[in-house]
C-alpha atoms as a PDB file:
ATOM      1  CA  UNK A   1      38.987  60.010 -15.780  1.00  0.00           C
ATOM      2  CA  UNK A   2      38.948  62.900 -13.894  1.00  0.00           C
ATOM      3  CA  UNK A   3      39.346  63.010  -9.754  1.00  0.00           C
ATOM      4  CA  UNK A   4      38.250  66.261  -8.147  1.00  0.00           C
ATOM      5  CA  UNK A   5      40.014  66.682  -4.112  1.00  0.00           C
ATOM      6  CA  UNK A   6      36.562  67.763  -3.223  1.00  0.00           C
ATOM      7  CA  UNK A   7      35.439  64.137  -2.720  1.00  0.00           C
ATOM      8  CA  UNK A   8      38.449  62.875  -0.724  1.00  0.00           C
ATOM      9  CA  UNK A   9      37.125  61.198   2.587  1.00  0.00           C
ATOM     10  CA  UNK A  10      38.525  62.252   5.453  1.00  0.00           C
ATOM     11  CA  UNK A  11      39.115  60.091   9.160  1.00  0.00           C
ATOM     12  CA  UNK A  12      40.987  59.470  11.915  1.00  0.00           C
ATOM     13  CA  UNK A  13      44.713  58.109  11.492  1.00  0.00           C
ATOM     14  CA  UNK A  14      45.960  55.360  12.704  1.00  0.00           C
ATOM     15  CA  UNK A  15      48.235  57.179  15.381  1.00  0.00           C
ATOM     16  CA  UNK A  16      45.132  59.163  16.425  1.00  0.00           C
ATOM     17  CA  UNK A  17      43.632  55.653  17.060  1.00  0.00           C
ATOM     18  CA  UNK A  18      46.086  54.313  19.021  1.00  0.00           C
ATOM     19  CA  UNK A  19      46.196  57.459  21.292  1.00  0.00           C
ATOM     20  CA  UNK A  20      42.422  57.437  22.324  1.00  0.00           C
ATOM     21  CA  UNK A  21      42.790  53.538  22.896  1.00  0.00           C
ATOM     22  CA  UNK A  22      45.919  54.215  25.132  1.00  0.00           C
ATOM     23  CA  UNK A  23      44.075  57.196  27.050  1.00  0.00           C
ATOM     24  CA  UNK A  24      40.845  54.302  27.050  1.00  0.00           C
ATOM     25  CA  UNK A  25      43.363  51.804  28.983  1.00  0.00           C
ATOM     26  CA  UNK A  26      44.389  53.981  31.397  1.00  0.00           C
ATOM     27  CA  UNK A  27      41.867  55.490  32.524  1.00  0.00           C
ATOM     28  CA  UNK A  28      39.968  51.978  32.759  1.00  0.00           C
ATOM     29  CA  UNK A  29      43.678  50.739  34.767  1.00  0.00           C
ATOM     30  CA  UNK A  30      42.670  53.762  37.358  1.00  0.00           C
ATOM     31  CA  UNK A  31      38.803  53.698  37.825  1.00  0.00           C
ATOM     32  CA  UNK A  32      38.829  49.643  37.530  1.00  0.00           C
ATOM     33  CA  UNK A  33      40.574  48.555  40.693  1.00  0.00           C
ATOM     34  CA  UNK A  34      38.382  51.366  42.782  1.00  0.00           C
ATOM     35  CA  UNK A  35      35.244  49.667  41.408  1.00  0.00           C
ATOM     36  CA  UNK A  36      36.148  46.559  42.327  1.00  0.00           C
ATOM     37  CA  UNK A  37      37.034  47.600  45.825  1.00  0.00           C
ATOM     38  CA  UNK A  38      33.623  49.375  46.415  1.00  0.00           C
ATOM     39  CA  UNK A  39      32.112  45.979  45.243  1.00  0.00           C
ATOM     40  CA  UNK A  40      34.065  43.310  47.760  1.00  0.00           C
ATOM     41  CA  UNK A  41      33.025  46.146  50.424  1.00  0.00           C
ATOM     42  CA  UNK A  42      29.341  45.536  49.202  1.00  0.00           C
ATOM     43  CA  UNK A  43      29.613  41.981  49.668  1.00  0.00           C
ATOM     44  CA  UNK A  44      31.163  42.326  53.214  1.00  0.00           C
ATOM     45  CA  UNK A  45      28.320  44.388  54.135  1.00  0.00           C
ATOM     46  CA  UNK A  46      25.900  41.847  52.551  1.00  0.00           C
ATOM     47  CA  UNK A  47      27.316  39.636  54.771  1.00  0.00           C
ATOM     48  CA  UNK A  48      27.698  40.981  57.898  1.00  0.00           C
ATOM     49  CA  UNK A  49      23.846  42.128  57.520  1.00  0.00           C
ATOM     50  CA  UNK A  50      22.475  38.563  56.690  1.00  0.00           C
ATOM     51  CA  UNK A  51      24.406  36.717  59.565  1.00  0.00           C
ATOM     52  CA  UNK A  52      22.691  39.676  62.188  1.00  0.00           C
ATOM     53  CA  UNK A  53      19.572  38.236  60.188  1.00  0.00           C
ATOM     54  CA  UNK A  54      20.581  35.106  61.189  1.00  0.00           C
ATOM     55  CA  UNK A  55      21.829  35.427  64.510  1.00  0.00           C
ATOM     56  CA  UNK A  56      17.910  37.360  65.452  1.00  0.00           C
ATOM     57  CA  UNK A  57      16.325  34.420  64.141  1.00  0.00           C
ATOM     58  CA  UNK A  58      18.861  31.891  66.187  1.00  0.00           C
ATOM     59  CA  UNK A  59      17.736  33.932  69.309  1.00  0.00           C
ATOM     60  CA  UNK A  60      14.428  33.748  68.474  1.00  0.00           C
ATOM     61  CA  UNK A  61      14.569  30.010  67.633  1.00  0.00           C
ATOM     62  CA  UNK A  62      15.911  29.568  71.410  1.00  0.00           C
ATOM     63  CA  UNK A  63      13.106  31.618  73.000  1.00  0.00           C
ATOM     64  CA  UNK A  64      10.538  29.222  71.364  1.00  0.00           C
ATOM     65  CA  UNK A  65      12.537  26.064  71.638  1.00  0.00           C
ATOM     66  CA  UNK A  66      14.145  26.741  74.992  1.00  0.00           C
ATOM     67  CA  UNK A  67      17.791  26.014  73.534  1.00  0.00           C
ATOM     68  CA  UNK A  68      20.171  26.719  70.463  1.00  0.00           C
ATOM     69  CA  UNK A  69      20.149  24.628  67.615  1.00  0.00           C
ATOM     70  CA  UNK A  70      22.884  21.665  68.064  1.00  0.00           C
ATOM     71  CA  UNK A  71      25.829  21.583  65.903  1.00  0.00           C
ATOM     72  CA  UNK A  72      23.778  18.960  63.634  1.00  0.00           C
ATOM     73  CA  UNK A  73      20.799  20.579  62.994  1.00  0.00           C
ATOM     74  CA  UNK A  74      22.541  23.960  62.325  1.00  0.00           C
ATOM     75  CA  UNK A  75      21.094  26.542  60.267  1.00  0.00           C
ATOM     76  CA  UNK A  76      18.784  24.789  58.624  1.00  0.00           C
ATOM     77  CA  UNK A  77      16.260  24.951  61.776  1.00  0.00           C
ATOM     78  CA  UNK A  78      15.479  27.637  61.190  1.00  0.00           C
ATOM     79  CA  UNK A  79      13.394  26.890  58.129  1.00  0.00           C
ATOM     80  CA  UNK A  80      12.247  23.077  59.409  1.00  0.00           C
ATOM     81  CA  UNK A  81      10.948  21.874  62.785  1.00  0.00           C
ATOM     82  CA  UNK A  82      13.380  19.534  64.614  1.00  0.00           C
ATOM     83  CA  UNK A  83      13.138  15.726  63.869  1.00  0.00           C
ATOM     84  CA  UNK A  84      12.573  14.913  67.451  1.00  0.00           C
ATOM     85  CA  UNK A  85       9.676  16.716  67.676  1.00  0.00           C
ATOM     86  CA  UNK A  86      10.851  19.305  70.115  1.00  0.00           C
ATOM     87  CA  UNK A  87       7.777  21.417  71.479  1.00  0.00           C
ATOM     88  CA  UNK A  88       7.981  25.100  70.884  1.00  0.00           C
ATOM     89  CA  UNK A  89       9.053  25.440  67.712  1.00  0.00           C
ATOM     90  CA  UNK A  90       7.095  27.913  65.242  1.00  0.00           C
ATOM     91  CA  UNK A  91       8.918  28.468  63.027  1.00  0.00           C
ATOM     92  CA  UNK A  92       9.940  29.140  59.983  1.00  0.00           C
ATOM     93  CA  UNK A  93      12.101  32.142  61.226  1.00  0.00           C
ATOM     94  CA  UNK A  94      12.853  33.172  58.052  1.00  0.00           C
ATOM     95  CA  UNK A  95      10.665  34.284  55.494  1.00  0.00           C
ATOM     96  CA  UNK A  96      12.638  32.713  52.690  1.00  0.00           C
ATOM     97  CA  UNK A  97      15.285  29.782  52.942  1.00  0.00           C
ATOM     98  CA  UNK A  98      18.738  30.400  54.657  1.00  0.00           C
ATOM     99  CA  UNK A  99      20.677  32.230  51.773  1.00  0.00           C
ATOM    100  CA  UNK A 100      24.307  31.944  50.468  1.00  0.00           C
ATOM    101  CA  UNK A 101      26.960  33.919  51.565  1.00  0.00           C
ATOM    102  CA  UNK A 102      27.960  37.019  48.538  1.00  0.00           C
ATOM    103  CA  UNK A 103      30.250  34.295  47.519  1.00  0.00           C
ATOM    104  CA  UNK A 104      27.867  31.525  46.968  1.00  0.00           C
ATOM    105  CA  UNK A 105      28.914  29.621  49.532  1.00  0.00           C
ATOM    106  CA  UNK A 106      26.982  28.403  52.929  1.00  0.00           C
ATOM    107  CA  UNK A 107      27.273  30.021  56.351  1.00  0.00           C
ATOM    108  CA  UNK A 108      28.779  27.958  58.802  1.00  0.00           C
ATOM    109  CA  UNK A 109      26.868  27.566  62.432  1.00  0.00           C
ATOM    110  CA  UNK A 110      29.400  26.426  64.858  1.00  0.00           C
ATOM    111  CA  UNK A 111      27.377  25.185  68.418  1.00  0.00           C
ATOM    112  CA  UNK A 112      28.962  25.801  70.849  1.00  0.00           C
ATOM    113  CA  UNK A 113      30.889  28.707  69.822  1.00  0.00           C
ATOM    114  CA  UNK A 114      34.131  29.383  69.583  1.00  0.00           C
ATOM    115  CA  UNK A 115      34.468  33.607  69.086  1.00  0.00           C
ATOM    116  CA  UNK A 116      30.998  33.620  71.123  1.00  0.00           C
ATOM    117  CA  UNK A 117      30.151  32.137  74.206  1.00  0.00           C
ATOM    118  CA  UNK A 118      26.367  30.398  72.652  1.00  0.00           C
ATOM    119  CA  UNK A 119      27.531  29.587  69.105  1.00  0.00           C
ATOM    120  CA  UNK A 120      29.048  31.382  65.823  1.00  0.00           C
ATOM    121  CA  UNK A 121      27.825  31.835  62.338  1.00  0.00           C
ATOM    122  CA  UNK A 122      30.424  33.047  60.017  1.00  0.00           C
ATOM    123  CA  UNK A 123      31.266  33.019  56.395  1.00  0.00           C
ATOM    124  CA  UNK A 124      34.444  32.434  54.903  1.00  0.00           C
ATOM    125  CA  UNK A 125      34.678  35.636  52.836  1.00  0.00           C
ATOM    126  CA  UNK A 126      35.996  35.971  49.211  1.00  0.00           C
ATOM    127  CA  UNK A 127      38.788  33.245  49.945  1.00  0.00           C
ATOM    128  CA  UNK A 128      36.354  30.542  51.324  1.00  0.00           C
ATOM    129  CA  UNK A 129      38.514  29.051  53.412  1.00  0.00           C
ATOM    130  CA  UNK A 130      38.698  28.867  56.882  1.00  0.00           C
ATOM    131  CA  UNK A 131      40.943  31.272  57.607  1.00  0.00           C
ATOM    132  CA  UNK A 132      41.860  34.790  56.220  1.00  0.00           C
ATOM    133  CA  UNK A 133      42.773  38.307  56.747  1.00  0.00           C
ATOM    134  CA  UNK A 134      42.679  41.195  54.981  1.00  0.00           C
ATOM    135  CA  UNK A 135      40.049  41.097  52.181  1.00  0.00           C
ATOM    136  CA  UNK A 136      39.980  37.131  52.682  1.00  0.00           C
ATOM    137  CA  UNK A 137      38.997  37.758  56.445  1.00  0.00           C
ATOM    138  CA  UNK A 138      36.265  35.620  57.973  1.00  0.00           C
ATOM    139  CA  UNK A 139      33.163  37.365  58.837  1.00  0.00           C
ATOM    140  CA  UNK A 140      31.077  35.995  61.355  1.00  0.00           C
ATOM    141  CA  UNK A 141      28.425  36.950  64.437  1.00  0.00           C
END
């Protein structure tokens, strides 16, 4: 049996393999860390836009009501008339219910406040604990 060099295959060698997938890795080591960066801004930004959200419909709340929402009925009166029946209210004051932080976690409404002299909303950032700095920072009203 005859075997002509005309039908020998031709690829990539393993060295040439190992080059691109090195060259892969770091570029992936360089653009990866930037990405996530931009996205941990994004969620910042989420949240420092949803707790103005909040705060306007807090202020609102108090023009209708005549006072802040207590410490115990917090956030969520926004989206359900007081028990006691306080006059005023027309709510809801948000046209869906209060959302999540970017980190899945819910805001905190502090009456009376502690950063602000009415009352605070904040979220605990990416480390969801009360306190933070840096990228872990709390970011509130």
């Amino acid at each position: 049996m005859k075997i002509s060099k005309a039908g020998k295959q031709r690829g990539f060698t393993l060295l040439e393999l190992l080059v691109v997938l090195v060259i892969i890795g770091l570029l992936a080591g360089i653009v990866g860390p930037r990405l996530f960066a931009n996205v941990d801004k994004s969620k910042v930004t989420t949240a420092k836009a949803q707790i103005s959200v909040l705060s306007k419909a807090v202020e609102q709340l108090r023009l209708d009501i005549g006072r802040y929402p207590s410490a115990q009925e917090g956030l969520a009166l926004l989206s359900s008339p007081p028990a006691d029946g306080t006059p005023g209210w027309s709510g809801p004051y948000l046209t869906k219910a209060v959302p999540l932080d970017p980190w899945g976690m819910p805001y905190h409404y502090v009456y009376p406040g502690k950063r602000n002299p009415d009352y605070d909303i904040e979220s605990y950032g990416a480390d969801k604990r009360p306190t933070g700095a840096n990228e872990n920072a709390n970011i509130h009203n």
